[in-house]
Protein backbone atom coordinates (compact mmCIF):
# COMPACT_ATOMS: atom_id res chain seq x y z
CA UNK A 1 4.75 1.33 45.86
CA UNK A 2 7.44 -0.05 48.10
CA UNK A 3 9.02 -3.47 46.94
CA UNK A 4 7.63 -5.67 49.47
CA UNK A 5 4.05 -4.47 48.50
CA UNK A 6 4.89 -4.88 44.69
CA UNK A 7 5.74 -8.40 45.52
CA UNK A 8 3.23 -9.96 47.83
CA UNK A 9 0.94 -8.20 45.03
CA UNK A 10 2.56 -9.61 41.84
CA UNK A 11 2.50 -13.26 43.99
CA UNK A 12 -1.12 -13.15 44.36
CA UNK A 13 -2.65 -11.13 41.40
CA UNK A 14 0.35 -13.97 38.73
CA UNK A 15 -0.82 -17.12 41.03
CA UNK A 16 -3.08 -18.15 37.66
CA UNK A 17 -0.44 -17.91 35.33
CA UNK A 18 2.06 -19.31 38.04
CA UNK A 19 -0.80 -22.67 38.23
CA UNK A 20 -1.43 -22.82 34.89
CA UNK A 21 2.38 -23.10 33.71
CA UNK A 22 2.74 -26.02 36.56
CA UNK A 23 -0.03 -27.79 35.01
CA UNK A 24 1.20 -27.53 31.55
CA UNK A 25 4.32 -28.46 32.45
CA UNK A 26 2.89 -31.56 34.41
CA UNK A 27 1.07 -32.29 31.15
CA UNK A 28 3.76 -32.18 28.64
CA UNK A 29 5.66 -34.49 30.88
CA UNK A 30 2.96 -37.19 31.52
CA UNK A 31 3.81 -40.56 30.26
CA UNK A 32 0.96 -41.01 27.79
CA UNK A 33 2.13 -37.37 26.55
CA UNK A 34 5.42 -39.31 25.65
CA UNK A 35 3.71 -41.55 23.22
CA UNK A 36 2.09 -38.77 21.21
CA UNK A 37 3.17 -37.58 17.98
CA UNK A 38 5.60 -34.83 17.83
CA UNK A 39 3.09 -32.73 16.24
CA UNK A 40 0.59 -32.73 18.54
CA UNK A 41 2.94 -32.14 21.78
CA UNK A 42 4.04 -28.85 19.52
CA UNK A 43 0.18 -27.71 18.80
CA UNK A 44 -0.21 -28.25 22.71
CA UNK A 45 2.55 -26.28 23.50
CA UNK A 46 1.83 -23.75 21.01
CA UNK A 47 -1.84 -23.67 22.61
CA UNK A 48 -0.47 -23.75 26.23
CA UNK A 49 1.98 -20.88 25.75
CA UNK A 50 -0.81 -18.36 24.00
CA UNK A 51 -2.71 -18.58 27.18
CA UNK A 52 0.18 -18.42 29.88
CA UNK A 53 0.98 -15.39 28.00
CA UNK A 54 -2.89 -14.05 28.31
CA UNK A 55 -2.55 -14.83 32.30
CA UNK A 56 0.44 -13.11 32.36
CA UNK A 57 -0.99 -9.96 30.77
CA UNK A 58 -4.13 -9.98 32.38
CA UNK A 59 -2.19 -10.51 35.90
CA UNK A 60 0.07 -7.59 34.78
CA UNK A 61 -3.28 -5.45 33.93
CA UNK A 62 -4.93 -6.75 37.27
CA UNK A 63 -1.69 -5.20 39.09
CA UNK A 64 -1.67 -2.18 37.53
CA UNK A 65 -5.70 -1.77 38.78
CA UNK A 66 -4.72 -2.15 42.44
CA UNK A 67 -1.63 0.00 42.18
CA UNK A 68 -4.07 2.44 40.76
CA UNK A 69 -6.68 1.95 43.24
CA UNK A 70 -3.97 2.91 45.89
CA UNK A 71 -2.61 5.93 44.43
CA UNK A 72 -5.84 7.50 43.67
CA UNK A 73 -7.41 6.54 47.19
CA UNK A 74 -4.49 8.23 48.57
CA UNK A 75 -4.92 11.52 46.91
CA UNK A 76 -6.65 14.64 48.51
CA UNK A 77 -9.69 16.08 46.93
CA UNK A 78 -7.36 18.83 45.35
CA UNK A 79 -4.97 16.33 43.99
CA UNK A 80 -7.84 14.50 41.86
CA UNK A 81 -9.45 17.50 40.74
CA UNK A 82 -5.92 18.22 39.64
CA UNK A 83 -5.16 15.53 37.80
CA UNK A 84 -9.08 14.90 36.43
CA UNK A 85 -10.30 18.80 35.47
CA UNK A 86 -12.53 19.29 38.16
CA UNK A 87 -13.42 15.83 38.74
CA UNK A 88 -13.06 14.57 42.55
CA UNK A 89 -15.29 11.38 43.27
CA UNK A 90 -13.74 8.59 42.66
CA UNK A 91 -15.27 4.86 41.59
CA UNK A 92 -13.55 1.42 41.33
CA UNK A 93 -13.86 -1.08 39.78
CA UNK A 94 -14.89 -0.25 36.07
CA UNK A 95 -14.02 -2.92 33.37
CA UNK A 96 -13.53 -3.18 29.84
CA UNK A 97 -12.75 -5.43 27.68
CA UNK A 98 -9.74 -5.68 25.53
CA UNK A 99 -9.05 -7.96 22.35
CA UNK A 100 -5.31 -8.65 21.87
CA UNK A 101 -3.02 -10.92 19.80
CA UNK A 102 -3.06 -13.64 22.66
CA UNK A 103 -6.61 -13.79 23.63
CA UNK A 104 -9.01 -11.42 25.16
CA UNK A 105 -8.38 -9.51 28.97
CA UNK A 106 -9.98 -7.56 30.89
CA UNK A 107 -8.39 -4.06 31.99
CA UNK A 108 -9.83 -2.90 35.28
CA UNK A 109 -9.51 0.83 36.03
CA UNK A 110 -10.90 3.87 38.11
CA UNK A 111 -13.31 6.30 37.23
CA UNK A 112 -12.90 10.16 38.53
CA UNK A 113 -16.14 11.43 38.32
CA UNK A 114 -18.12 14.86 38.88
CA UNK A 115 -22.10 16.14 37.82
CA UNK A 116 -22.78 17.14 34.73
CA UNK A 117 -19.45 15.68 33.27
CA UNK A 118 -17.97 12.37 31.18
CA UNK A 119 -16.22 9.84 33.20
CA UNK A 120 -12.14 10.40 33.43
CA UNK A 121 -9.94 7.15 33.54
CA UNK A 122 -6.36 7.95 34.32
CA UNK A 123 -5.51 4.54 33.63
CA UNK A 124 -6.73 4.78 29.68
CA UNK A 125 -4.39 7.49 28.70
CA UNK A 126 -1.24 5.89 30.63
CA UNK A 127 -1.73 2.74 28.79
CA UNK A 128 -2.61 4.60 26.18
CA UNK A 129 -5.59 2.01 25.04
CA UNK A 130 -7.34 2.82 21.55
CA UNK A 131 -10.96 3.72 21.06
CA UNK A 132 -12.22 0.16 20.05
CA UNK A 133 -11.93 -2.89 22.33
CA UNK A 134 -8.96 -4.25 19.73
CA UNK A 135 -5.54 -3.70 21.17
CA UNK A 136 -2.87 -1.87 18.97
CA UNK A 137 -0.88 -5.32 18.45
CA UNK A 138 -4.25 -6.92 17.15
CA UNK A 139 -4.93 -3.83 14.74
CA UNK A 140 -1.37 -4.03 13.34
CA UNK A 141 -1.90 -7.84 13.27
CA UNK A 142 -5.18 -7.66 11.43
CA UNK A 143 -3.73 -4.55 8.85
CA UNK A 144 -0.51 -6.57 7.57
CA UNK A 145 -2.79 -9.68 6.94
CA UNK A 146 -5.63 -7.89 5.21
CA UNK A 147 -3.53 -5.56 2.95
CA UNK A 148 -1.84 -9.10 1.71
CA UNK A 149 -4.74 -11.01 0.68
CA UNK A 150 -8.38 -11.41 0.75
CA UNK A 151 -10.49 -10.55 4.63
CA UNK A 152 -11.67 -14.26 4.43
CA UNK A 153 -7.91 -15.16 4.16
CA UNK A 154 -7.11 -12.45 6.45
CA UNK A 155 -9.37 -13.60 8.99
CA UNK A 156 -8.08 -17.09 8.47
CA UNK A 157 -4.58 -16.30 9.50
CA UNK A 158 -5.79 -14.55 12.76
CA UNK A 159 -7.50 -17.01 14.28
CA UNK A 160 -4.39 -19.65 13.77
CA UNK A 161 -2.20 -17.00 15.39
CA UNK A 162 -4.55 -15.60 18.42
CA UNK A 163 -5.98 -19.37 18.90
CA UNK A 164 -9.69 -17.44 18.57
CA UNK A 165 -11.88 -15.31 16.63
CA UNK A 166 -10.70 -12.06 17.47
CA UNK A 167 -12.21 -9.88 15.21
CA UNK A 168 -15.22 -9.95 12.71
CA UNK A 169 -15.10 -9.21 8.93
CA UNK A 170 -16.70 -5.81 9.20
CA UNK A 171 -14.52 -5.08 12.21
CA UNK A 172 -11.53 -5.97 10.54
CA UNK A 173 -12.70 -3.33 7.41
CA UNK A 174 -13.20 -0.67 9.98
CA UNK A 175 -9.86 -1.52 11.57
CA UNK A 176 -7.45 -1.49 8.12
CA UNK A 177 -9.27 2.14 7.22
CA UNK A 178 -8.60 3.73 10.56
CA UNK A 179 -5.32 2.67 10.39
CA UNK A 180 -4.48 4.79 7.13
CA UNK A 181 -5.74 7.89 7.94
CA UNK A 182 -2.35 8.99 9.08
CA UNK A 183 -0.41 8.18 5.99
CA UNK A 184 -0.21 11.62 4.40
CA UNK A 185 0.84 13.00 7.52
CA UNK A 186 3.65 10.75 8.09
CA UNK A 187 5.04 11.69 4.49
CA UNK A 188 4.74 15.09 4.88
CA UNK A 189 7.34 15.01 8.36
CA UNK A 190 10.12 13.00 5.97
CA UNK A 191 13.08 13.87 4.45
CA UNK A 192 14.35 11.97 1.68
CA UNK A 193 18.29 11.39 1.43
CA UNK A 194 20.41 13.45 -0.42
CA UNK A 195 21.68 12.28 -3.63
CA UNK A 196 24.55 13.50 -5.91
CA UNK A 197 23.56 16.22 -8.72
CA UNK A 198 24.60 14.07 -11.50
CA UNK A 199 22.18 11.02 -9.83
CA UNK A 200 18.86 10.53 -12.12
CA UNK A 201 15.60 11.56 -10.88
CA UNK A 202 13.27 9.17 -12.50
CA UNK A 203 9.03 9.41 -12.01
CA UNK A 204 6.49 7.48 -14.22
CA UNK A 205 2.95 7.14 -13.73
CA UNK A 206 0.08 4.68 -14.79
CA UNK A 207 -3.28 3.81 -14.19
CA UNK A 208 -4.93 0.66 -13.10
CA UNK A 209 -8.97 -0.08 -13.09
CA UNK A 210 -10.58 -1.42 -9.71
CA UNK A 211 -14.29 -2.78 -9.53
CA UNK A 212 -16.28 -0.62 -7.41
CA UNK A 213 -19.50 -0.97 -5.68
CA UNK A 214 -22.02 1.12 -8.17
CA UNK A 215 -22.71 3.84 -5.35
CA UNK A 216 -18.32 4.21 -5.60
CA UNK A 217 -18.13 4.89 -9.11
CA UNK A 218 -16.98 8.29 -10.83
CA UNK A 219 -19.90 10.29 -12.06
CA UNK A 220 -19.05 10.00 -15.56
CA UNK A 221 -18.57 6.03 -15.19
CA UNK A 222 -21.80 6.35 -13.51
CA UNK A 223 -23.52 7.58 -16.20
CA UNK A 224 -22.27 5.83 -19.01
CA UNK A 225 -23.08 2.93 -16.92
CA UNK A 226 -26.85 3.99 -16.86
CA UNK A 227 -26.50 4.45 -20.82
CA UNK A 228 -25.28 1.52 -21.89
CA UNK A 229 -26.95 -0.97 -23.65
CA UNK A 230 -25.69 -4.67 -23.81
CA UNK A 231 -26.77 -6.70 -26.69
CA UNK A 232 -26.79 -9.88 -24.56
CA UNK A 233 -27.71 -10.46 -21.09
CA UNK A 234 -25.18 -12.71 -19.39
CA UNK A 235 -22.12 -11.46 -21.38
CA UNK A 236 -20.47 -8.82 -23.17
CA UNK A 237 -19.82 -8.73 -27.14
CA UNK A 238 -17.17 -6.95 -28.74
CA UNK A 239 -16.21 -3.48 -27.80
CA UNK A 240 -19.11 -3.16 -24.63
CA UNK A 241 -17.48 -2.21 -21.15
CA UNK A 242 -18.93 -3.31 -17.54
CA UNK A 243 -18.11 0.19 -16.40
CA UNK A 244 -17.59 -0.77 -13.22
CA UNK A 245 -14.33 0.49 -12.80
CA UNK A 246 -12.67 3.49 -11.18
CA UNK A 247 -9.30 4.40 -12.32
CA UNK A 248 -6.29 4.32 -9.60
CA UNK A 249 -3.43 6.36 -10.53
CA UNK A 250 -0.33 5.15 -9.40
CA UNK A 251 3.09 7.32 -9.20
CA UNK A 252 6.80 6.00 -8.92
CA UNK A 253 10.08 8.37 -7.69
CA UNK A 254 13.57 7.10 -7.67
CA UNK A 255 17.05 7.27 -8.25
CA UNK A 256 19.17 6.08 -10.45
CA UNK A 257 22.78 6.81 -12.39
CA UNK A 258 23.19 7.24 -15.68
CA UNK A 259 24.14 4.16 -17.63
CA UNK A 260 24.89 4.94 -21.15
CA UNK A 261 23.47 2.42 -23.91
CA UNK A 262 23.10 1.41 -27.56
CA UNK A 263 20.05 0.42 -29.77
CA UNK A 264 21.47 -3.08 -30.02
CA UNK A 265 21.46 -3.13 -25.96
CA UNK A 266 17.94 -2.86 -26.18
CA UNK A 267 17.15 -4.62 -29.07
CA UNK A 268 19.02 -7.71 -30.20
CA UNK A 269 20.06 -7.12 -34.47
CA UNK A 270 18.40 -9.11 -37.00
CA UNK A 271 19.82 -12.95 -36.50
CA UNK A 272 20.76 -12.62 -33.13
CA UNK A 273 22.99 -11.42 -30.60
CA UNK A 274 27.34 -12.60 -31.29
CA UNK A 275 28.93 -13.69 -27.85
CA UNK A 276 31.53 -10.82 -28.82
CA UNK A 277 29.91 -7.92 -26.73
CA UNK A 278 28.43 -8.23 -23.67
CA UNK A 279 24.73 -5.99 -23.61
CA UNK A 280 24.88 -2.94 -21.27
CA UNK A 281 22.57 -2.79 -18.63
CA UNK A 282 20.22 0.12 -17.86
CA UNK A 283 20.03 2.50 -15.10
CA UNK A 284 19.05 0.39 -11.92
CA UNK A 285 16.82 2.33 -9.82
CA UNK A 286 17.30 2.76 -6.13
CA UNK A 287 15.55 4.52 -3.44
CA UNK A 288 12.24 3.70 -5.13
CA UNK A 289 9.25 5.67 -3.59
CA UNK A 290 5.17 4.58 -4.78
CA UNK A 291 2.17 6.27 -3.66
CA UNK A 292 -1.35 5.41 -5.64
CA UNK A 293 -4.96 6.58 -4.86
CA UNK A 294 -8.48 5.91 -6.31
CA UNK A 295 -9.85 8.00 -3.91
CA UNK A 296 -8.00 10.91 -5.32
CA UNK A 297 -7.89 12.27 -8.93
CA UNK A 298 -4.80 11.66 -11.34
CA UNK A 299 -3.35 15.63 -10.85
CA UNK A 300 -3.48 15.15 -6.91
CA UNK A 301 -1.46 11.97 -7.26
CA UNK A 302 0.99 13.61 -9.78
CA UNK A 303 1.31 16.45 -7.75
CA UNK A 304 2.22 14.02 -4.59
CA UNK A 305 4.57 12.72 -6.81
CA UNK A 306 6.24 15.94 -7.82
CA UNK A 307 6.61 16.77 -4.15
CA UNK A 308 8.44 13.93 -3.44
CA UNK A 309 10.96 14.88 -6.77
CA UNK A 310 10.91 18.65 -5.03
CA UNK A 311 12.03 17.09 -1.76
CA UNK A 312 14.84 15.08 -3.28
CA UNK A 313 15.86 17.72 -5.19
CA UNK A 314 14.95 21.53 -4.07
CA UNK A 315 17.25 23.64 -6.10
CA UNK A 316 16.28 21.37 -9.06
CA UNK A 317 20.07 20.84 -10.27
CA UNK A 318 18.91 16.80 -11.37
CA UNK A 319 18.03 16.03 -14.50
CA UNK A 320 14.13 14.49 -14.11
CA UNK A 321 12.99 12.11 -16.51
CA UNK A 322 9.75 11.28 -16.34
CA UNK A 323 8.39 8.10 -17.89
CA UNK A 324 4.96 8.29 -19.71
CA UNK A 325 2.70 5.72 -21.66
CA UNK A 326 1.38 7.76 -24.27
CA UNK A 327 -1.84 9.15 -22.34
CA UNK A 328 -2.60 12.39 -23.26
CA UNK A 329 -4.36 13.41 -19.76
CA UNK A 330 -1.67 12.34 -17.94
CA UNK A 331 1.32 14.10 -20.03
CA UNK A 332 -1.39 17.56 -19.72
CA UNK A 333 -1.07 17.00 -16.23
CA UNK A 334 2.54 15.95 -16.18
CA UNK A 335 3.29 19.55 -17.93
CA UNK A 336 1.04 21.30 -16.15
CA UNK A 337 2.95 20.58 -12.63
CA UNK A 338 6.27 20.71 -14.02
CA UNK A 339 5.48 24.38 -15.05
CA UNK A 340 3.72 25.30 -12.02
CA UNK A 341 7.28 24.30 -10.44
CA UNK A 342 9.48 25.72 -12.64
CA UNK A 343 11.26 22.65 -13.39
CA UNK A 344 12.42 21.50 -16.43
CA UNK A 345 11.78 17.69 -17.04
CA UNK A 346 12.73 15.45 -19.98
CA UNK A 347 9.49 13.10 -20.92
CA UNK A 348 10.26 9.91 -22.71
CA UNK A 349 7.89 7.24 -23.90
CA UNK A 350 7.88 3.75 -22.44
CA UNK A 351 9.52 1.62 -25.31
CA UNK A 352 7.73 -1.34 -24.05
CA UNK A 353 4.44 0.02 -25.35
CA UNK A 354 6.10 1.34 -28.31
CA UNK A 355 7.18 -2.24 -28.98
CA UNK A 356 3.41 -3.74 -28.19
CA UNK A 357 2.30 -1.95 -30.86
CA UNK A 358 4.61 -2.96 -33.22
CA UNK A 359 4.09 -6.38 -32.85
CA UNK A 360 0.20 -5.35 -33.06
CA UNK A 361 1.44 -3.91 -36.61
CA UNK A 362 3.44 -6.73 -37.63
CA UNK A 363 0.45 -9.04 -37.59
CA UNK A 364 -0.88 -6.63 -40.93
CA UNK A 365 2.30 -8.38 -42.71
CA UNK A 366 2.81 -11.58 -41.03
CA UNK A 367 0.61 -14.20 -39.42
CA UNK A 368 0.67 -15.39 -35.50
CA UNK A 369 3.47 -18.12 -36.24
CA UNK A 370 5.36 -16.43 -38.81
CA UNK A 371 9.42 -16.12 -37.43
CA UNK A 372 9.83 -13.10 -39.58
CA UNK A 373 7.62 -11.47 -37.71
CA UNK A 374 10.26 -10.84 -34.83
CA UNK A 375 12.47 -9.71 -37.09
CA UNK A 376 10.48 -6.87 -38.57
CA UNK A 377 9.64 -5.58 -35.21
CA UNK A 378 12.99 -5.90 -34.21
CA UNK A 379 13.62 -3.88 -36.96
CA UNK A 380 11.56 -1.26 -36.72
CA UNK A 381 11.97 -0.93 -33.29
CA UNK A 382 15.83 -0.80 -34.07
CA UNK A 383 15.38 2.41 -35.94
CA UNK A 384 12.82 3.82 -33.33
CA UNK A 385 15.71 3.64 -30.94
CA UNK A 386 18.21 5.30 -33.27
CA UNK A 387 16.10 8.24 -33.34
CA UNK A 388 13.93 8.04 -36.77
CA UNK A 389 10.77 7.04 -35.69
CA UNK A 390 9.09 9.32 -38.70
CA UNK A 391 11.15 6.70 -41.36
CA UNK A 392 9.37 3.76 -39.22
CA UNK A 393 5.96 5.26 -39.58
CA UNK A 394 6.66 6.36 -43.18
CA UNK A 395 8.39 2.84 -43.69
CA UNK A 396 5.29 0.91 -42.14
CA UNK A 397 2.27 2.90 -43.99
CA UNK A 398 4.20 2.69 -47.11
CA UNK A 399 4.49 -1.17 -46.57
CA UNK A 400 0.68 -1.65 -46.64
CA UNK A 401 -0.09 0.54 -49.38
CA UNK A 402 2.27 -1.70 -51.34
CA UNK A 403 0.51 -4.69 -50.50
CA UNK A 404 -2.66 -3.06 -51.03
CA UNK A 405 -4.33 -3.72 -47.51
CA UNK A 406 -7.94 -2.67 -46.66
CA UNK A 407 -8.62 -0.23 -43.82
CA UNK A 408 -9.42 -3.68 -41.54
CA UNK A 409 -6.34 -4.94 -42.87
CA UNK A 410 -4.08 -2.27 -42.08
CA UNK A 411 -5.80 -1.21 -38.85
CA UNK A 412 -3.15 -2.00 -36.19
CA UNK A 413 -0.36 -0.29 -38.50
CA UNK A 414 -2.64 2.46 -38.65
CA UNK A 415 -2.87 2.31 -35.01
CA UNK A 416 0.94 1.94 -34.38
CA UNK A 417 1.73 4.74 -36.70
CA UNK A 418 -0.86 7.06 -35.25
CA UNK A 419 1.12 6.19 -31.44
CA UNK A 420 4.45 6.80 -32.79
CA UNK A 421 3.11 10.55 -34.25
CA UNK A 422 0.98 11.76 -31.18
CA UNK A 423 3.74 11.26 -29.42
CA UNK A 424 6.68 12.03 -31.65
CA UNK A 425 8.22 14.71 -29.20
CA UNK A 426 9.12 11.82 -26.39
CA UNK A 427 11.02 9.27 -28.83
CA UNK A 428 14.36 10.82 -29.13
CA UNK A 429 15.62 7.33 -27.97
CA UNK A 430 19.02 8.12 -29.30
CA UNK A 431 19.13 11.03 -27.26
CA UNK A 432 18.27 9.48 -23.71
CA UNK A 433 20.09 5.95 -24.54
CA UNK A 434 23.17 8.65 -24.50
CA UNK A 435 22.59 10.87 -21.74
CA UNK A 436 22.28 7.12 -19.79
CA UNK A 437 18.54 7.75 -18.97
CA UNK A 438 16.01 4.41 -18.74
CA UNK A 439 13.07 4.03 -21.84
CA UNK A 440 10.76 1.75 -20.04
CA UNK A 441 8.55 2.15 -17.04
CA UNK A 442 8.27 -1.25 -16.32
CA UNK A 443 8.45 0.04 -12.26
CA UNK A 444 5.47 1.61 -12.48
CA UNK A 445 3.82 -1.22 -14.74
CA UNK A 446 5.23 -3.63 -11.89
CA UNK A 447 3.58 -1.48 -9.14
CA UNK A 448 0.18 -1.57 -10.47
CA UNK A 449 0.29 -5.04 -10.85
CA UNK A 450 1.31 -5.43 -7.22
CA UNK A 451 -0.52 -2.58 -5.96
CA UNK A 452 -3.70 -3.18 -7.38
CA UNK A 453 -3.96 -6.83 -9.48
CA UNK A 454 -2.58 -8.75 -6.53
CA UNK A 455 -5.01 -7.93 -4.01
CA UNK A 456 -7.26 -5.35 -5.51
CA UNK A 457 -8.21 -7.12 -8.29
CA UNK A 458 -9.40 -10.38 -6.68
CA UNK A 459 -11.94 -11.94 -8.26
CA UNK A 460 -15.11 -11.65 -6.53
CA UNK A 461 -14.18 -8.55 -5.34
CA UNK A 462 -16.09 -5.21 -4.91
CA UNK A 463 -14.96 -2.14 -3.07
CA UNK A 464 -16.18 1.03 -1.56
CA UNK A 465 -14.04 4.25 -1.90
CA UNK A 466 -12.58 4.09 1.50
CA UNK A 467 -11.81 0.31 1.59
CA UNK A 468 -10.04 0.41 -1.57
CA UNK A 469 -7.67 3.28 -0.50
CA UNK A 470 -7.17 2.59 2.81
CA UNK A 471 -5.54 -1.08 1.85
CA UNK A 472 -3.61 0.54 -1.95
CA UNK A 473 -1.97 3.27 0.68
CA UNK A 474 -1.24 0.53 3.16
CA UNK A 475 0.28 -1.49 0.65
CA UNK A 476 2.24 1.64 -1.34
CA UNK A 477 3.24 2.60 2.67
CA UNK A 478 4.72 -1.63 2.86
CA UNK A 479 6.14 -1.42 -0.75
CA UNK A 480 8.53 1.63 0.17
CA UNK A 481 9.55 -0.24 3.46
CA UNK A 482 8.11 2.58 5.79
CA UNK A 483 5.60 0.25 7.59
CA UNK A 484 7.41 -0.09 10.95
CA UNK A 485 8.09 3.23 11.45
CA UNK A 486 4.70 4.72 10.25
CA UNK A 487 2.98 2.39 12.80
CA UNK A 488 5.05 4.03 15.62
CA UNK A 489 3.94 7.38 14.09
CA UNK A 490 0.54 6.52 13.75
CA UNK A 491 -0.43 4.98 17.50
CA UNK A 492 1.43 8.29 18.81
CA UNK A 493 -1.15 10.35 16.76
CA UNK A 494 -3.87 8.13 18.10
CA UNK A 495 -2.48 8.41 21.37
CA UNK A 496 -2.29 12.63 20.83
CA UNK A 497 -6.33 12.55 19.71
CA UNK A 498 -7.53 10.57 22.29
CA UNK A 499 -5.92 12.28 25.32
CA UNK A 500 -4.20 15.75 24.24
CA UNK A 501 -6.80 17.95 24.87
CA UNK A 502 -8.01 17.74 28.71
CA UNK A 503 -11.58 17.68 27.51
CA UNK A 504 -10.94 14.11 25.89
CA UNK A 505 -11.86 11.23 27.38
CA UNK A 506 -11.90 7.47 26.39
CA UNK A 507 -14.55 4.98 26.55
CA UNK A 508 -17.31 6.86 28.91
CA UNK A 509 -19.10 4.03 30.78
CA UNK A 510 -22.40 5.45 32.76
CA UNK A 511 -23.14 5.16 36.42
């Protein structure tokens, strides 16, 4: 295209977009537009820009259609069979529409066509446009908002920043899942930084309940749903479950140096901390890495986990320490994947629910309000940390036989003491406080609140299998910062399977 055609073709096809910024202009400077508010002048210019900049793309589009129309009308028989597979007749003029972040435009393009075969638009796979009518700036409009709060919210937010309906609830839904099929993929192509051998390489895992649709649930939640039996009908009484729920598992990797620590760092002594020593702080993680699924069982999202450990650290010369809460399918699991790998890991137990249950247990000796009731779990969880949790449990039990509690008495001690025993071979406290490793997994326990709770959990809401992972990936995929450059990953791969094979096409409009 030679420059003078390029010009006397952007003058005409941008003439809208020239008139319609004149206008504007001419409106923002009338005189009764100099007694309005400030605000409104700013929601009229805010109005006036969005569509100057739709005139301007759809004048930009519209030149690109005539530039095509030229270059294809200039090409011999051979050259469009070349370019189309086979395909020689050519047809202007075919439209569709396209939904973007500053209004809707229509994209005019040529059709190669031959007998017995799909329509072939050049123009698609040079501008590379998606499947769906929704542009790729709309789409990665429409996933940040939904992954951050509700689709009515979601929605909300849209229309303020397009000026218009753009897209539909269900649309929307469709939009967020398509745009995290790519995830996995995207993972599997990076390579973590290096990190020193004497660095910490931390994981912890948890679970987190989400409120399915009842065609979504596992088939065991399934069926004890079918079983139950409520003993009222508009509420539950103690110790009945909706099952409605289908577990997520969550799984944390990071870094972190070893920061070496005393019980009394953790756990203030009886009467209070003295300003004459300063508390250590723990290890402070870095380089923090989440992934969660529902879709996926617990071992598949342990596994991921381990993978990303593996790819940190290959020749497994770190220490891992792997942070646990206690449940026993989990730490199978946990084992099981450490000795597929041939790794050696070092499993403590989160003190935080160590210390839950002690204040659980200290209600069998003290009431709600009691002060003293601080101090014995601050003492027992003093000697927990020095390494003899057997003298707390013997300590506790032999506490309530002395005041001669009942079985319901003495239940939560019974309960605490049980924890501490069933998992007796992760609470050498002394030993990782030490060797500078963390005790509590209050990363993971923070992830699954902001994973899941803060969006998942909304009340009201009820989610399908794909829904539900689509937006916990997205969100894991935010949460580790990746976002910007999985979206450039991800349109390339939509881009690569919708024109890298010469027998796809895009959008096949009939005759």
């Amino acid at each position: 295209m030679t420059a003078g055609y390029a010009a006397a073709a952007a003058a005409d096809l941008f003439d809208r977009a020239a008139s319609f910024l004149t206008c504007l202009i001419d409106s923002l400077s009338r005189p009764e537009a100099l007694l309005l508010p400030h605000e409104r002048v700013e929601e009229d210019a805010e109005n006036g820009a969005r569509e100057l900049a739709r005139l301007l793309l759809q004048g930009h589009f519209d030149l690109r259609a005539r530039r095509e129309e030229a270059e294809l009308a200039a090409l011999a028989t051979g050259g469009r069979a070349q370019l189309a597979a086979g395909r020689t007749r050519l047809e202007k003029g075919h439209r569709r529409q396209l939904a973007t972040v500053v209004g809707p435009v229509t994209v005019t393009r040529c059709a190669l066509r031959a007998p017995g075969l799909p329509n072939r638009y050049p123009a698609d796979q040079v501008l590379g446009l998606p499947r769906e009518r929704h542009s790729l700036g709309l789409r990665r409009l429409v996933v940040l908002e939904a992954v951050r709060g509700s689709y009515d919210h979601a929605l909300e937010a849209i229309e303020r920043r397009c000026g218009a309906r753009a897209v539909g609830k269900r649309q929307a839904e469709q939009l967020v899942r398509a745009a995290a099929v790519d995830i996995a993929a995207f993972y599997a192509t990076r390579t973590p930084d290096p990190a020193a051998s004497t660095t910490l390489l931390v994981l912890s895992v948890d679970g987190k309940g989400i409120v399915m649709r009842p065609g979504h649930l596992r088939e065991a939640t399934r069926k004890a749903a079918e079983r139950a039996t409520r003993t009222f009908r508009t509420r539950l009484s103690a110790g009945e479950k909706t099952c409605r729920k289908r577990m997520a598992t969550l799984a944390v990797v990071h870094d972190a140096d070893p920061a070496v620590r005393r019980p009394h760092d953790i756990i203030a002594p009886p009467g209070g901390r003295t300003t004459h020593r300063t508390p250590r702080k723990g290890p402070k993680a870095r380089a923090k890495w989440l992934t969660a699924s529902v879709q996926h069982d617990a071992d598949q999202v342990i596994a991921a986990a381990f993978d990303e450990a593996q790819a940190r650290d290959p020749q497994h010369r770190r220490c891992w320490v792997v942070l646990v809460d206690g449940a026993a399918h989990q730490l199978e699991l946990i084992h099981a994947e450490a000795a597929r790998r041939g790794v050696t890991i070092h499993v403590v137990l989160d003190i935080v629910h160590v210390i839950e249950k002690l204040w659980a247990a200290s209600r069998c000796f003290h009431t709600a309000t009691d002060p003293d009731a601080e101090t014995w779990v601050g003492t027992q969880a003093a000697r927990i940390l020095a390494g003899d949790a057997s003298g707390s449990v013997t300590g506790i039990r032999t506490q309530a036989d002395r005041l001669g509690l009942s079985a319901d008495q003495r239940a939560a001690a019974d309960r605490a003491c049980r924890y501490l025993e069933n998992n007796a071979a992760h609470l050498h406290y002394d030993q990782a406080l030490q060797a500078g490793w963390p005790i509590a997994s209050s990363i993971v326990e923070g992830a699954a609140r902001h994973l899941v709770a803060d969006r998942l959990d909304i009340t009201g809401s009820r989610w399908t299998v794909p829904g539900a992972e689509a937006v916990l990936t997205l969100r894991a995929l935010i949460s580790n910062g990746d976002f910007p450059q999985y979206w450039t990953f991800h349109t390339r791969r939509e881009r690569e399977r919708l024109y890298l094979r010469p027998d796809q096409h895009n959008n096949e409009l009939p005759a």
